[in-house]
C-alpha atoms as a PDB file:
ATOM      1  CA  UNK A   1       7.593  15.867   0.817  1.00  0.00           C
ATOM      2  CA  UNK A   2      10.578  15.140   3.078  1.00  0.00           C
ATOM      3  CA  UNK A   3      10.524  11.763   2.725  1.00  0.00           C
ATOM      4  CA  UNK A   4      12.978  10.229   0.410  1.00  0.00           C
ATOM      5  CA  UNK A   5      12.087   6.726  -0.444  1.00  0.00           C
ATOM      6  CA  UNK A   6       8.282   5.373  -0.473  1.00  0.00           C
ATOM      7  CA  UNK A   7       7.393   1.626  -1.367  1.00  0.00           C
ATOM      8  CA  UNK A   8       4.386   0.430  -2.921  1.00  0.00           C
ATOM      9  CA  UNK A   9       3.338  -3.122  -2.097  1.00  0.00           C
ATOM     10  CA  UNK A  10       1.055  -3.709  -5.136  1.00  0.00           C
ATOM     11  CA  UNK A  11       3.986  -5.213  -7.343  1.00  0.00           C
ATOM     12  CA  UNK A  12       5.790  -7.170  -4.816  1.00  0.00           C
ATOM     13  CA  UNK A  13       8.474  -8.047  -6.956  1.00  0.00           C
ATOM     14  CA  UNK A  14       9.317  -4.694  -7.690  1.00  0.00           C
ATOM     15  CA  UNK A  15       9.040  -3.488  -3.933  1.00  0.00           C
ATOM     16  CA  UNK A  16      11.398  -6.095  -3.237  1.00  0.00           C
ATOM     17  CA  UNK A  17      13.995  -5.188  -5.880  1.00  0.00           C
ATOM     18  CA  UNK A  18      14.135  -1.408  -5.559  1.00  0.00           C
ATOM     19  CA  UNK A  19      14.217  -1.917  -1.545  1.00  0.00           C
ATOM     20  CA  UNK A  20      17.277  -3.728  -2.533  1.00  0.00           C
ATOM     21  CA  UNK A  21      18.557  -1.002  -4.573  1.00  0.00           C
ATOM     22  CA  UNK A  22      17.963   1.668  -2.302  1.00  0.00           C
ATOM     23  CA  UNK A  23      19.115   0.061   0.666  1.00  0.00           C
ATOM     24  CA  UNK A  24      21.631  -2.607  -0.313  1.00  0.00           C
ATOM     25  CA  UNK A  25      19.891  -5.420   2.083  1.00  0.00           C
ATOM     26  CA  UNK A  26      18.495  -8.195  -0.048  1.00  0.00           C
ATOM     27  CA  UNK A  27      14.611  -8.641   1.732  1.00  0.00           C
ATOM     28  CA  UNK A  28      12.873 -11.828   1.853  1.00  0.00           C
ATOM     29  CA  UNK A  29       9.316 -11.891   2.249  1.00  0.00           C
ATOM     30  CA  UNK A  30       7.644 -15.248   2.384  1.00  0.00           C
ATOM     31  CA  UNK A  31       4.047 -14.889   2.573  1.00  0.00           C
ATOM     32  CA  UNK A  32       1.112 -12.324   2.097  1.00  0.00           C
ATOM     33  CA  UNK A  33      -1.700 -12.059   4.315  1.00  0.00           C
ATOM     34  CA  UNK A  34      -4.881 -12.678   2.709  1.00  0.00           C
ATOM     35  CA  UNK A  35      -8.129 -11.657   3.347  1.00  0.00           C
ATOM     36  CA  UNK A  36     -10.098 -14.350   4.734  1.00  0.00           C
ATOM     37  CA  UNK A  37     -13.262 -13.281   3.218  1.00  0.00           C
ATOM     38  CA  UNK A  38     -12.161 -11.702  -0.686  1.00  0.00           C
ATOM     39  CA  UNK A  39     -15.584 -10.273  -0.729  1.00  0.00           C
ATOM     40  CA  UNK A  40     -16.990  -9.472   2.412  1.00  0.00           C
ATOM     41  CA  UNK A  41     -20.635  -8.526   2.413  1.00  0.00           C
ATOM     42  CA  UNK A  42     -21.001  -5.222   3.997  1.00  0.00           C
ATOM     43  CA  UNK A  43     -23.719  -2.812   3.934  1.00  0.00           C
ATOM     44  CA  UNK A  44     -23.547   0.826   2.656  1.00  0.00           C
ATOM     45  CA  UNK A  45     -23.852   2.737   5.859  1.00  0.00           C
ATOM     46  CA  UNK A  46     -20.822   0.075   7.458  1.00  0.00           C
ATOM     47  CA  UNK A  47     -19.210   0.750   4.039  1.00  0.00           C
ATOM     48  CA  UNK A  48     -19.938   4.970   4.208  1.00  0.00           C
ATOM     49  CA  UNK A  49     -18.007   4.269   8.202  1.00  0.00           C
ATOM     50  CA  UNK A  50     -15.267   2.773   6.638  1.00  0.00           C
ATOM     51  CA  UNK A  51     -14.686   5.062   4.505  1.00  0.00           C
ATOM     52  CA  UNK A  52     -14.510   7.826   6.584  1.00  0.00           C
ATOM     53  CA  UNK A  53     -12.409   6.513   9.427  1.00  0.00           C
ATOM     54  CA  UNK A  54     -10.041   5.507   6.309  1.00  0.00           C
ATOM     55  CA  UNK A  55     -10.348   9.037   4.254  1.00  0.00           C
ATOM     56  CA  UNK A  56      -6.901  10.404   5.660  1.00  0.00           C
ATOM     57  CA  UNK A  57      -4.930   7.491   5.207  1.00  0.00           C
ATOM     58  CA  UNK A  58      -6.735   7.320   1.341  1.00  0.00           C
ATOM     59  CA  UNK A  59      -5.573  10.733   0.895  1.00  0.00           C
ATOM     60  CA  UNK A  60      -2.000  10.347   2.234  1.00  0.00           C
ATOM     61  CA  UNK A  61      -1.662   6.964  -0.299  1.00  0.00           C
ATOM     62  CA  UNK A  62      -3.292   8.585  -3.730  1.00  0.00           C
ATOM     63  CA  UNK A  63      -0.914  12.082  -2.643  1.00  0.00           C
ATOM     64  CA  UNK A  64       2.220   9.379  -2.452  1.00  0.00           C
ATOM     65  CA  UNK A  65       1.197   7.713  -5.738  1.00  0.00           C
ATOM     66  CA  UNK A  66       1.023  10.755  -7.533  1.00  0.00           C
ATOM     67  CA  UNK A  67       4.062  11.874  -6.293  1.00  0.00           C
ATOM     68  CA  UNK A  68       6.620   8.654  -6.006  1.00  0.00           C
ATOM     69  CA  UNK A  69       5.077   6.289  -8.342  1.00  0.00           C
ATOM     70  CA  UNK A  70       7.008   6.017 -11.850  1.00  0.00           C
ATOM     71  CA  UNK A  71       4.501   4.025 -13.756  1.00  0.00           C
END
């Protein structure tokens, strides 16, 4: 709650523009990192691990959307 600007990478463009507008430093980002494997095959008790370990950070992202995003 005491944070007063939060960036979502999912529309690069508009991360890019409102950083911009927020900050007044024009940002250049040249590449994204892409997964190597778009589909990995992973099982369900690997996937169930995953999932866990990730569950806080999950939380802390849907909480931001919810609360930052202006779709």
């Amino acid at each position: 709650n005491k944070l007063v600007i939060v960036f979502f990478l999912e529309d690069l463009n508009y991360f890019i523009s409102d950083f911009q507008q927020h900050t007044g430093k024009k940002l250049s980002i040249t590449h994204r990192r892409k997964n190597p494997v778009p589909n990995p095959d992973v099982d369900e008790k690997t996937m169930k691990k995953i999932e866990k370990i990730c569950a806080p950070d999950l939380e802390l992202y849907e909480y931001a959307k919810k609360k930052f995003r202006n779709d």
